[in-house]
C-alpha atoms as a PDB file:
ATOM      1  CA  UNK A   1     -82.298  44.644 117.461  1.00  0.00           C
ATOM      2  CA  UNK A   2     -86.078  43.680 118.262  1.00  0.00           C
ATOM      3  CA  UNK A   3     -87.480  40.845 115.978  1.00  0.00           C
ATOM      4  CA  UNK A   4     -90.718  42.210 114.501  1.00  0.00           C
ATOM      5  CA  UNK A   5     -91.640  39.498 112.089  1.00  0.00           C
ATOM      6  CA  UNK A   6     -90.823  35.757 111.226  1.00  0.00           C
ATOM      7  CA  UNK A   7     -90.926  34.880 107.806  1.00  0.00           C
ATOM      8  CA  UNK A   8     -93.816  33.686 106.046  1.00  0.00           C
ATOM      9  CA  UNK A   9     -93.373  30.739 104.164  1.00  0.00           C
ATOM     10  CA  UNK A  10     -96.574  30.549 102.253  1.00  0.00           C
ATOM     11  CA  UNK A  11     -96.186  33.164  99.280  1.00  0.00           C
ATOM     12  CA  UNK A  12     -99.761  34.286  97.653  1.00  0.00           C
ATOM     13  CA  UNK A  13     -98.976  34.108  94.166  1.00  0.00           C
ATOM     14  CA  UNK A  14     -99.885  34.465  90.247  1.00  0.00           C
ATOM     15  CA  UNK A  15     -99.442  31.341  88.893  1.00  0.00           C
ATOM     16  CA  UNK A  16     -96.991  32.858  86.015  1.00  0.00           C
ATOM     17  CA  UNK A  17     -93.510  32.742  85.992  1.00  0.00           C
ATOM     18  CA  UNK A  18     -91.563  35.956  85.343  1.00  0.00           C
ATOM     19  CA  UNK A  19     -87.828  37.107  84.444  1.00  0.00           C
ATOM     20  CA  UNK A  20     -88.411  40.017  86.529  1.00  0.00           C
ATOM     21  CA  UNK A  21     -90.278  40.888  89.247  1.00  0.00           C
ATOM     22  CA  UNK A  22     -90.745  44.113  87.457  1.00  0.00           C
ATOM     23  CA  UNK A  23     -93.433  42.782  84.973  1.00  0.00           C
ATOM     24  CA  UNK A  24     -95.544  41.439  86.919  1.00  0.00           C
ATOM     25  CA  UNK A  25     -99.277  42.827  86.728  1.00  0.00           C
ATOM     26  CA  UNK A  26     -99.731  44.123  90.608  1.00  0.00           C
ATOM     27  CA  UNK A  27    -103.252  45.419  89.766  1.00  0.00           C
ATOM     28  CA  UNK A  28    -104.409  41.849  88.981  1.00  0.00           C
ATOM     29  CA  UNK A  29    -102.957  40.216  91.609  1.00  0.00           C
ATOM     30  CA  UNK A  30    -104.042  38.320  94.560  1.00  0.00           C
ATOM     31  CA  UNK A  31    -102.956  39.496  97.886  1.00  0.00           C
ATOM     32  CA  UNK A  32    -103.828  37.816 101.551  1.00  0.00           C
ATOM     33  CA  UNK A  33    -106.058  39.597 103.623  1.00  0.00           C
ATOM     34  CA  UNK A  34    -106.259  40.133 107.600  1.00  0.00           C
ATOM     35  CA  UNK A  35    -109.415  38.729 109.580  1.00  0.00           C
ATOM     36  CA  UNK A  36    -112.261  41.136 110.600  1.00  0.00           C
ATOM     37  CA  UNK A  37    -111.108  43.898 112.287  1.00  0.00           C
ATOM     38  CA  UNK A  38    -112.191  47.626 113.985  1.00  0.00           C
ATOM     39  CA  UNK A  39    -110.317  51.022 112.754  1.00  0.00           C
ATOM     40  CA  UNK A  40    -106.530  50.617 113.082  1.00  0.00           C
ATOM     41  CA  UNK A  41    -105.042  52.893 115.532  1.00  0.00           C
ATOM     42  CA  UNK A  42    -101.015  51.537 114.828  1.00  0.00           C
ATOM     43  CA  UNK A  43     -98.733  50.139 112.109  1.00  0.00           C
ATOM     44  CA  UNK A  44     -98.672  46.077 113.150  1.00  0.00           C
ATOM     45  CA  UNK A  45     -96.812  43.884 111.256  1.00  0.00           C
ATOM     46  CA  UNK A  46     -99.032  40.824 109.960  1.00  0.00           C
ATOM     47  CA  UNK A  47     -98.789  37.023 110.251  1.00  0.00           C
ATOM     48  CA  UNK A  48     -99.787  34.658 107.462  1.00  0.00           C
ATOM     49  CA  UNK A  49    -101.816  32.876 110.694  1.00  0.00           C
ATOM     50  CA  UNK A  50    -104.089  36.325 110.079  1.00  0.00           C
ATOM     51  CA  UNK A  51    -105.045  35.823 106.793  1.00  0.00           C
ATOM     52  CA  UNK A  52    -108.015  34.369 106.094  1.00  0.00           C
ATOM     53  CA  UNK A  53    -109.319  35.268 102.291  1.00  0.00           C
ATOM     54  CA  UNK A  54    -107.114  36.496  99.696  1.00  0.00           C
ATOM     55  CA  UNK A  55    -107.919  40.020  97.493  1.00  0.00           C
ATOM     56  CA  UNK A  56    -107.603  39.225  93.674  1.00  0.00           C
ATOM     57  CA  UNK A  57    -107.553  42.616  92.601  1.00  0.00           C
ATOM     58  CA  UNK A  58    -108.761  43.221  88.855  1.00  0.00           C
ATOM     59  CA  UNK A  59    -107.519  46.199  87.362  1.00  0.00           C
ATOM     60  CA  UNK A  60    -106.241  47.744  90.769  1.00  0.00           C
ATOM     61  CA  UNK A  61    -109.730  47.163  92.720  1.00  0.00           C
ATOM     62  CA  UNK A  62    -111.357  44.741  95.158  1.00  0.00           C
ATOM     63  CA  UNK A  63    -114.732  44.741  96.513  1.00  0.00           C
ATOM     64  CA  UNK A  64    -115.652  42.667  99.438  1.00  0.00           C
ATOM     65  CA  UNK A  65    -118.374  39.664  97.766  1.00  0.00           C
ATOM     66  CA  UNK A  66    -120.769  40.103 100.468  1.00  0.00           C
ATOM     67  CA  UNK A  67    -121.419  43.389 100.245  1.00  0.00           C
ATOM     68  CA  UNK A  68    -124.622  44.992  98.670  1.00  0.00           C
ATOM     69  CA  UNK A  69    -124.475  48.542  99.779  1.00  0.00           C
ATOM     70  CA  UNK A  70    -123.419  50.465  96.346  1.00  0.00           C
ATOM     71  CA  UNK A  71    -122.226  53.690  98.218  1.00  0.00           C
ATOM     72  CA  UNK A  72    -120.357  52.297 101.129  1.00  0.00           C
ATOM     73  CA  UNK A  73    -118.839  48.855 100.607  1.00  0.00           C
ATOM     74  CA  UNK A  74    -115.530  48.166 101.877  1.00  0.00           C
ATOM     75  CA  UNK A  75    -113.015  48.112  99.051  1.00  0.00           C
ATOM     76  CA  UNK A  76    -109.262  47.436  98.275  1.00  0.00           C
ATOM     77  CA  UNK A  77    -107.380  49.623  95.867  1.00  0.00           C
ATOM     78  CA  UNK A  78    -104.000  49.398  94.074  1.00  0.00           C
ATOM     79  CA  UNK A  79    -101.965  52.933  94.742  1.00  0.00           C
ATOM     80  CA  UNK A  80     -98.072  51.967  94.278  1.00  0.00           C
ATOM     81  CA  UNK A  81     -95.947  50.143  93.900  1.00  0.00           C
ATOM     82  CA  UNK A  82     -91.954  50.664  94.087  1.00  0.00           C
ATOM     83  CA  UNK A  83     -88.631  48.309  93.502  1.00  0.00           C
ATOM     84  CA  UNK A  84     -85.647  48.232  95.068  1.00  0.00           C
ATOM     85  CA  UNK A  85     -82.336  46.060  96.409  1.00  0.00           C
ATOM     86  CA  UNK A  86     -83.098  44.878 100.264  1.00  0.00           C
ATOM     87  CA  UNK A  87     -79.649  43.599 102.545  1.00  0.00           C
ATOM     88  CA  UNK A  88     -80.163  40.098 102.637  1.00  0.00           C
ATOM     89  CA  UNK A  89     -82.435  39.232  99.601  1.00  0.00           C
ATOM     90  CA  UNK A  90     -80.934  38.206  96.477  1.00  0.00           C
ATOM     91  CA  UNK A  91     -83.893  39.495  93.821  1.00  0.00           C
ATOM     92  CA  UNK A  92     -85.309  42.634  93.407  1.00  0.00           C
ATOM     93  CA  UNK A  93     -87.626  43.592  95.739  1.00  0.00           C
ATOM     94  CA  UNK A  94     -91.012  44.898  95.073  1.00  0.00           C
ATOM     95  CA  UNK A  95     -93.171  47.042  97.244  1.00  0.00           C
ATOM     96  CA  UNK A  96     -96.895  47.214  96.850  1.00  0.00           C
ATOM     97  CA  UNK A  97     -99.361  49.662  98.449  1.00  0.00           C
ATOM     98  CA  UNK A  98    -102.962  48.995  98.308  1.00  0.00           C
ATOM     99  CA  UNK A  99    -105.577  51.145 100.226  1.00  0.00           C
ATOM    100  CA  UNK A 100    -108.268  49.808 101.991  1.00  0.00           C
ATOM    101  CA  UNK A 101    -111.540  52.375 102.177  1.00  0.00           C
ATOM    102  CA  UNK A 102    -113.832  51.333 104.638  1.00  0.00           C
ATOM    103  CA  UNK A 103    -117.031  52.573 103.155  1.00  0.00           C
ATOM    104  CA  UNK A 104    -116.808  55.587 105.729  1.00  0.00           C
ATOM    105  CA  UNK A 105    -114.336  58.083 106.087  1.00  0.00           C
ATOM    106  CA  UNK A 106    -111.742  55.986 107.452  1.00  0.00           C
ATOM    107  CA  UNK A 107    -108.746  54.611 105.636  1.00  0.00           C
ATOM    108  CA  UNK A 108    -105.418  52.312 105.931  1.00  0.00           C
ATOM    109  CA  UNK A 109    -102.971  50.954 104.020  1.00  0.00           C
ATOM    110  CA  UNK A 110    -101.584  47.457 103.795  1.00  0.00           C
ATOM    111  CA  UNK A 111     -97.960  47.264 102.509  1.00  0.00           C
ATOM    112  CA  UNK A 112     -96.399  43.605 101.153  1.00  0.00           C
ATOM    113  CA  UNK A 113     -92.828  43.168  99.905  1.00  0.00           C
ATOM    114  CA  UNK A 114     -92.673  40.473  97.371  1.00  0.00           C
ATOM    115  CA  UNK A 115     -89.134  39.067  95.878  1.00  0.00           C
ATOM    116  CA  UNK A 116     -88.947  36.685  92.985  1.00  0.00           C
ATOM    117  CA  UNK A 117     -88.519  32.963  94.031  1.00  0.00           C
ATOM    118  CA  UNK A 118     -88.086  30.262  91.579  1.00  0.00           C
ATOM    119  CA  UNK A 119     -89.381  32.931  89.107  1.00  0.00           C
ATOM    120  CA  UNK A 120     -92.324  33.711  91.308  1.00  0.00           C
ATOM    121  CA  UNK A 121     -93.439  35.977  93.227  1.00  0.00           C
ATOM    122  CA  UNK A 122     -93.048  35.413  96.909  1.00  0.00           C
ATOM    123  CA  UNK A 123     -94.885  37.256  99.896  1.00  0.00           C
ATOM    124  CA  UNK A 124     -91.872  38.116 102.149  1.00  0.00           C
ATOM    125  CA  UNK A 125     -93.485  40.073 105.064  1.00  0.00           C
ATOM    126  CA  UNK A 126     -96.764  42.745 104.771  1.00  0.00           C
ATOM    127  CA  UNK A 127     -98.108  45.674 107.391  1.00  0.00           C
ATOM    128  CA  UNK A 128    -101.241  47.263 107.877  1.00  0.00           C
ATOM    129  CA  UNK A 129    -100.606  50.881 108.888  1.00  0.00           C
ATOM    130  CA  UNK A 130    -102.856  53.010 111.175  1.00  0.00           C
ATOM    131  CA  UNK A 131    -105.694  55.050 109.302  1.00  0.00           C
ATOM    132  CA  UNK A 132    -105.475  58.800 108.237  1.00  0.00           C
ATOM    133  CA  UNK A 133    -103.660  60.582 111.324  1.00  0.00           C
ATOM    134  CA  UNK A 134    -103.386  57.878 113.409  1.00  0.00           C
ATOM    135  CA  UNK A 135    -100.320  56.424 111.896  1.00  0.00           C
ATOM    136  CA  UNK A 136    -101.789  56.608 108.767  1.00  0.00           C
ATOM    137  CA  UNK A 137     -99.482  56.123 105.432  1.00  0.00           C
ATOM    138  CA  UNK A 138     -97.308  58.777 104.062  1.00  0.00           C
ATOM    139  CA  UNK A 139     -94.442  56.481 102.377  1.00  0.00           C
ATOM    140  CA  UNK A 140     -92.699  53.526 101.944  1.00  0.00           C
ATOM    141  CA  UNK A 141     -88.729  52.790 100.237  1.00  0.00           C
ATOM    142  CA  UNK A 142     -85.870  50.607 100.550  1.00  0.00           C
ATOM    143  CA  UNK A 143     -83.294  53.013 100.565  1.00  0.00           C
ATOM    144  CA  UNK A 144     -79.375  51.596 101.773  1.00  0.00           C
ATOM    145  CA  UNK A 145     -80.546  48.720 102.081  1.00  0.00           C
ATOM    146  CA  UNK A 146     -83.407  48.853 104.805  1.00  0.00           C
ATOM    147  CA  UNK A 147     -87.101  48.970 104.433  1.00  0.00           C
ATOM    148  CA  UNK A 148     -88.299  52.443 105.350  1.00  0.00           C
ATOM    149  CA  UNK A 149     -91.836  53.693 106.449  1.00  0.00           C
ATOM    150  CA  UNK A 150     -93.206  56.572 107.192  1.00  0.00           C
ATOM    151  CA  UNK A 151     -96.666  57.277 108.797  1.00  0.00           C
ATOM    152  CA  UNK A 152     -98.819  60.360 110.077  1.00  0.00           C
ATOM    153  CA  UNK A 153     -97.505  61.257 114.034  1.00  0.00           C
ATOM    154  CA  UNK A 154    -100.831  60.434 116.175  1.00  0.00           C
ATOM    155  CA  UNK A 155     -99.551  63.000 118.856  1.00  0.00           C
ATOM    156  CA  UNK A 156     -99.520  65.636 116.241  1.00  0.00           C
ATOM    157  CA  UNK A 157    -103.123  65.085 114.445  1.00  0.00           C
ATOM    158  CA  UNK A 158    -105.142  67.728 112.659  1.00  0.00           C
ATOM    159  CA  UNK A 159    -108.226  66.183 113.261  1.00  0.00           C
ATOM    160  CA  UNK A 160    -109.251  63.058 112.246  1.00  0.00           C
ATOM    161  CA  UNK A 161    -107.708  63.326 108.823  1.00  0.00           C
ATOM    162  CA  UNK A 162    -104.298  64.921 109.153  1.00  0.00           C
ATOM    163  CA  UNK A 163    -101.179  65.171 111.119  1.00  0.00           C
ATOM    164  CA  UNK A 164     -98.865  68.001 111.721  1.00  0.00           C
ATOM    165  CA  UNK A 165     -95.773  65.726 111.961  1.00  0.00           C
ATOM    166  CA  UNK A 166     -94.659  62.469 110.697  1.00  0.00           C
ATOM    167  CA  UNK A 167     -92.725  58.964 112.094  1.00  0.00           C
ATOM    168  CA  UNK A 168     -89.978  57.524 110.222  1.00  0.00           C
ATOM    169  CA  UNK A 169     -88.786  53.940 111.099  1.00  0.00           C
ATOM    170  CA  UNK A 170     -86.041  51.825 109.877  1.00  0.00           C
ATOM    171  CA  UNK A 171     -85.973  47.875 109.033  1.00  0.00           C
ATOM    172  CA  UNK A 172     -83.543  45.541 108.173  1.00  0.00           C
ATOM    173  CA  UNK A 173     -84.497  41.790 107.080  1.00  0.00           C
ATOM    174  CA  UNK A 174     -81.630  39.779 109.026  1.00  0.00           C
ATOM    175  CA  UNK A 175     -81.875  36.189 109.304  1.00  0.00           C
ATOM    176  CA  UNK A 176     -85.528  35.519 107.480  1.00  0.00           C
ATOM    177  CA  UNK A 177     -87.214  38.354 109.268  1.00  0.00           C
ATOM    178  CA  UNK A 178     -87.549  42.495 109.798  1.00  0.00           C
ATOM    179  CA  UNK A 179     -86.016  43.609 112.823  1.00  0.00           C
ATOM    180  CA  UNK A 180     -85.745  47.636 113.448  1.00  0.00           C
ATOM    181  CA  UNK A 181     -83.012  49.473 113.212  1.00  0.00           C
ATOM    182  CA  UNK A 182     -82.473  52.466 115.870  1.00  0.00           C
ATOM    183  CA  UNK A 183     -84.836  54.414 117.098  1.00  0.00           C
ATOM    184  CA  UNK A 184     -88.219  56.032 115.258  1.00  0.00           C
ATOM    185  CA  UNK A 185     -86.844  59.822 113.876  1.00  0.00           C
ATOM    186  CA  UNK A 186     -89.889  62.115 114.829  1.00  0.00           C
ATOM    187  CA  UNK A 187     -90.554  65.152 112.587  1.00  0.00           C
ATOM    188  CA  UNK A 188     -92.921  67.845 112.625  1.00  0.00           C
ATOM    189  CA  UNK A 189     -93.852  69.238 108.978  1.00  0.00           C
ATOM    190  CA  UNK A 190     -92.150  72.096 107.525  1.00  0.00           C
ATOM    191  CA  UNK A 191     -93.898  75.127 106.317  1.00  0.00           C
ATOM    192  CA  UNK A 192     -94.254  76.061 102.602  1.00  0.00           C
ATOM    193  CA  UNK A 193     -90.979  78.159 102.313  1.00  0.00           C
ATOM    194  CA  UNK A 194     -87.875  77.851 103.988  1.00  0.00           C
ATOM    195  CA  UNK A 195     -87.217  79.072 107.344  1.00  0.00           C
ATOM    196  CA  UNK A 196     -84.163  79.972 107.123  1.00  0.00           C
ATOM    197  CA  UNK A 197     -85.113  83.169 105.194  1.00  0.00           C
ATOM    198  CA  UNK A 198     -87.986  83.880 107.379  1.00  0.00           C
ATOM    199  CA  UNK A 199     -87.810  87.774 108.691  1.00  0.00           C
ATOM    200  CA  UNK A 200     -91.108  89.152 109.008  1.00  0.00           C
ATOM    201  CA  UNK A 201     -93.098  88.609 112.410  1.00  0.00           C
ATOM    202  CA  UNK A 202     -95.614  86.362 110.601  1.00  0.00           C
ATOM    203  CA  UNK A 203     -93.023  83.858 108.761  1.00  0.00           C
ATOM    204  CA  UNK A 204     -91.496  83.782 111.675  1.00  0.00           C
ATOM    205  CA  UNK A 205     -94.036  82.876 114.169  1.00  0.00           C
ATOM    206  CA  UNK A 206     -95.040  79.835 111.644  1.00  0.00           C
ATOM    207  CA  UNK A 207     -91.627  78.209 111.792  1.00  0.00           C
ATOM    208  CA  UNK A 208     -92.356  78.095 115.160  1.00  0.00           C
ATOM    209  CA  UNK A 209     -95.771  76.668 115.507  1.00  0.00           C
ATOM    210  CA  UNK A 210     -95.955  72.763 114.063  1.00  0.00           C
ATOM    211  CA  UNK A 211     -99.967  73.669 113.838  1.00  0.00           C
ATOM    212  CA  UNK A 212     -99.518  76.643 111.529  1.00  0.00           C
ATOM    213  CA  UNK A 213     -96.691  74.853 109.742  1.00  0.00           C
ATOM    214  CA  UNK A 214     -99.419  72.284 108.549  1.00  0.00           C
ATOM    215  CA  UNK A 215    -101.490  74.729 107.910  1.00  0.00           C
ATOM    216  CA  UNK A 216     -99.294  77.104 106.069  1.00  0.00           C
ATOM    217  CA  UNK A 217     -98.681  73.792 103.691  1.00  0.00           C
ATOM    218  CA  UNK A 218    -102.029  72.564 103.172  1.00  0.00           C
ATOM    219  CA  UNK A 219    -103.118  75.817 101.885  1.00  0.00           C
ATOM    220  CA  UNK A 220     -99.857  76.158  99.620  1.00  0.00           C
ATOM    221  CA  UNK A 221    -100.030  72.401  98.310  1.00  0.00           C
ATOM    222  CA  UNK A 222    -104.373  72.935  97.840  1.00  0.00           C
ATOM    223  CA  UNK A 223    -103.316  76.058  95.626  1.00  0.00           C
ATOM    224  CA  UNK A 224    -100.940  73.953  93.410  1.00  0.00           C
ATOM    225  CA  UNK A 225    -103.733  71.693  92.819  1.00  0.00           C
ATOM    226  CA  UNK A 226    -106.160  73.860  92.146  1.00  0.00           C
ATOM    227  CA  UNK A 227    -104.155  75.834  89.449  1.00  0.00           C
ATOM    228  CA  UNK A 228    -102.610  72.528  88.228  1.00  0.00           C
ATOM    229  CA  UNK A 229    -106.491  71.051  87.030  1.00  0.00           C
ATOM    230  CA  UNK A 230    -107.382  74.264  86.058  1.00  0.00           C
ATOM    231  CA  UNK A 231    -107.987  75.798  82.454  1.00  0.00           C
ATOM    232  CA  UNK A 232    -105.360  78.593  80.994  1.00  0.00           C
ATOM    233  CA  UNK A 233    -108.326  81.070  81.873  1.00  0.00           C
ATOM    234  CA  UNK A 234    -109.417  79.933  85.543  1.00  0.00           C
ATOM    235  CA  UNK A 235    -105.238  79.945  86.230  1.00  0.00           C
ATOM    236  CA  UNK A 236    -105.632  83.558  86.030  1.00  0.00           C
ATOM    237  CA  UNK A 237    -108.500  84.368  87.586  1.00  0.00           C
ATOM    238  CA  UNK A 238    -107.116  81.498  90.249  1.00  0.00           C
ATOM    239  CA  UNK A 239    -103.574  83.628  90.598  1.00  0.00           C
ATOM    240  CA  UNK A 240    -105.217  87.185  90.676  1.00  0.00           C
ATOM    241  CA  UNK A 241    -107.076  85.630  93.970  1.00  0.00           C
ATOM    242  CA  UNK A 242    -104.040  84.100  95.705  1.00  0.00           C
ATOM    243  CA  UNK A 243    -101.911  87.476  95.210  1.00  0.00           C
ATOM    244  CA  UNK A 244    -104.844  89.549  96.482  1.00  0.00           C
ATOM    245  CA  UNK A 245    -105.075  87.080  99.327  1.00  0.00           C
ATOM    246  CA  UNK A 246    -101.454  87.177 100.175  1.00  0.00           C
ATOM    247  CA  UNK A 247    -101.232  91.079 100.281  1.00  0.00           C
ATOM    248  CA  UNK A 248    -104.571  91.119 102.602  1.00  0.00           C
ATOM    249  CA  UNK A 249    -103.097  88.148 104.728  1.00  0.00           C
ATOM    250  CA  UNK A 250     -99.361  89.952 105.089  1.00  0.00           C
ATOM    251  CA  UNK A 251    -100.780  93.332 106.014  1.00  0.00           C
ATOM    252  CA  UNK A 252    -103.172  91.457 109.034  1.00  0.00           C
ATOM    253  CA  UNK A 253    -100.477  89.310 110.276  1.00  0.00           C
ATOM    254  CA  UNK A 254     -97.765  91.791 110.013  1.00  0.00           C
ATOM    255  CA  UNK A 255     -98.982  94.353 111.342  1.00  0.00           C
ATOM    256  CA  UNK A 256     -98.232  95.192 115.017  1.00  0.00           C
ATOM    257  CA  UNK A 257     -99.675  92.344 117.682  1.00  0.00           C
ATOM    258  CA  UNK A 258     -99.459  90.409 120.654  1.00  0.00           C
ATOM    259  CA  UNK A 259     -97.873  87.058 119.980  1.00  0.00           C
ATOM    260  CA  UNK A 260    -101.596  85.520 120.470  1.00  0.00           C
ATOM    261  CA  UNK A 261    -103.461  87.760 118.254  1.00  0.00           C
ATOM    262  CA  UNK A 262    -100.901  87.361 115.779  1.00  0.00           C
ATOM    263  CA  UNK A 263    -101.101  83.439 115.836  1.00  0.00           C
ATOM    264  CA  UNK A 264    -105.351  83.820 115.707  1.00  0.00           C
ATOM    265  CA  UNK A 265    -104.932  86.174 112.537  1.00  0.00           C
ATOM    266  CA  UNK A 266    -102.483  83.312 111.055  1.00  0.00           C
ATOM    267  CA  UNK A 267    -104.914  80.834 111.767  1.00  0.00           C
ATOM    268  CA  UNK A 268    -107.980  82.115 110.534  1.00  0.00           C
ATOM    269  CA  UNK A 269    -106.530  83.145 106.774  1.00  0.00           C
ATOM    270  CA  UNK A 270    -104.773  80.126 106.683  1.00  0.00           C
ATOM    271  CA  UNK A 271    -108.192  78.211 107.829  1.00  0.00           C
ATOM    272  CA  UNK A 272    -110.482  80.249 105.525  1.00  0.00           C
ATOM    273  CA  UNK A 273    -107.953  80.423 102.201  1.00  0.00           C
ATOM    274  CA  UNK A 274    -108.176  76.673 102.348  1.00  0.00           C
ATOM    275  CA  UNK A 275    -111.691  76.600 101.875  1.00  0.00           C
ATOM    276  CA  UNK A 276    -111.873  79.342  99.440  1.00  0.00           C
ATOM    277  CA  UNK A 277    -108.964  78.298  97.373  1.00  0.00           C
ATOM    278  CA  UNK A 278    -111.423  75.554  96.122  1.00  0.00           C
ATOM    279  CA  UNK A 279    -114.217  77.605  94.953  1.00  0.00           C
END
């Protein structure tokens, strides 16, 4: 197994001593930061030789000092954090998320795993990932054991923003560092409903397609937002639309044509329900 990381020795920490790492306040907490840096492109494990400034986030946020641009200052946020029991580490492991917005439209993540260590907590490893579809974030666990991340596939990006397909990558801290564990499992993103069942010419042709797949859940996921925030009266108005959108979108996609006129009808009311689904 590769090495990916030696230990760091130098844990960033509180100041308070805890029972468990469980009650510890991660939104005002002080985490180390990397040195100056472009747009991330890759997930690269860090080095505590990279840090040079620490974040003390209060109540989950963390604006750069030297900053005096109101609308587009870089900033740090708190988004998750998750616990679990990691081969090799005696405590409970915590792992925090915090997002770092660059004041434009890009976007990464910077991951830390912290165990208790003479009831404090203590900075065992942290990641930056990629930002938005180039190996962007899409989760983090210890599950079995291992340390598992997943990020946005690069080779299958939507744009800027999005991917059609996703990276999953296994690590397991041996010996005072992460080292990974087989190979990256690639996947592409399943549509909204399950293939298996697929029989009309239109379902069909979506399994198929790792593009429309996206596409097919984006719109189906933007829905279930929409009618989630929405009042008991908009819901209805918001279901009457999607029913008379899914009649006019099965008859046109259905209906007899070539394999490439068929995927251009997909397309398009897939492309233009996901704007309208908003309005």
């Amino acid at each position: 197994m590769r090495k990916l990381l030696i230990l760091i020795c130098c844990a960033v920490v509180s100041g308070v001593s805890q029972q468990s790492i469980r009650n510890i306040d991660w939104k005002n907490f002080s985490y180390p930061l990397p040195t100056a840096e472009g747009v991330p492109g890759e997930v690269h494990w860090m080095s505590s030789l990279g840090a040079t400034e620490n974040a003390s986030l209060s109540v989950g946020k963390y604006a750069a000092p030297d900053c005096n641009d109101k609308y587009g200052c870089p900033l740090f946020t708190f988004d998750s954090v998750n616990y679990g029991a990691l081969t090799g580490v005696e405590s409970t492991v915590a792992v925090v998320v915090l997002t770092y917005h660059s004041g434009g439209t890009a976007h990464w993540q910077y991951v830390y795993l912290f165990s208790l260590n003479s009831r404090k907590p203590q900075l065992l490893a942290w990641l930056r990932t990629g930002s938005r579809a180039n190996q962007g974030l899409r989760d983090v666990s210890i599950t079995d054991g291992d340390f598992i991340l997943v990020v946005n596939d690069p080779d299958k990006r939507q744009g800027d923003c999005c991917s059609a397909g996703s990276i999953t990558t296994r690590y397991r801290w041996t010996k005072g560092s992460f080292s990974e564990v087989g190979k990256p499992v690639y996947k592409n993103d399943l549509p909204s409903f399950d293939c298996s069942k697929a029989v009309k010419p239109m379902e069909r042709m979506i399994c198929q397609d790792a593009e429309l797949s996206f596409l097919d859940r984006q719109m189906a996921e933007s829905y279930q937002t929409v009618l989630k925030s929405a009042s008991a009266e908009r819901k209805e108005i918001v279901r009457r639309q999607q029913v008379k959108w899914l009649a006019e979108y099965g008859r046109a996609c259905n209906a007899p044509l070539s394999d490439e006129q068929r995927r251009d009808c997909i397309d398009q009311h897939l492309s233009d329900r996901l704007m309208t689904v908003w309005k």
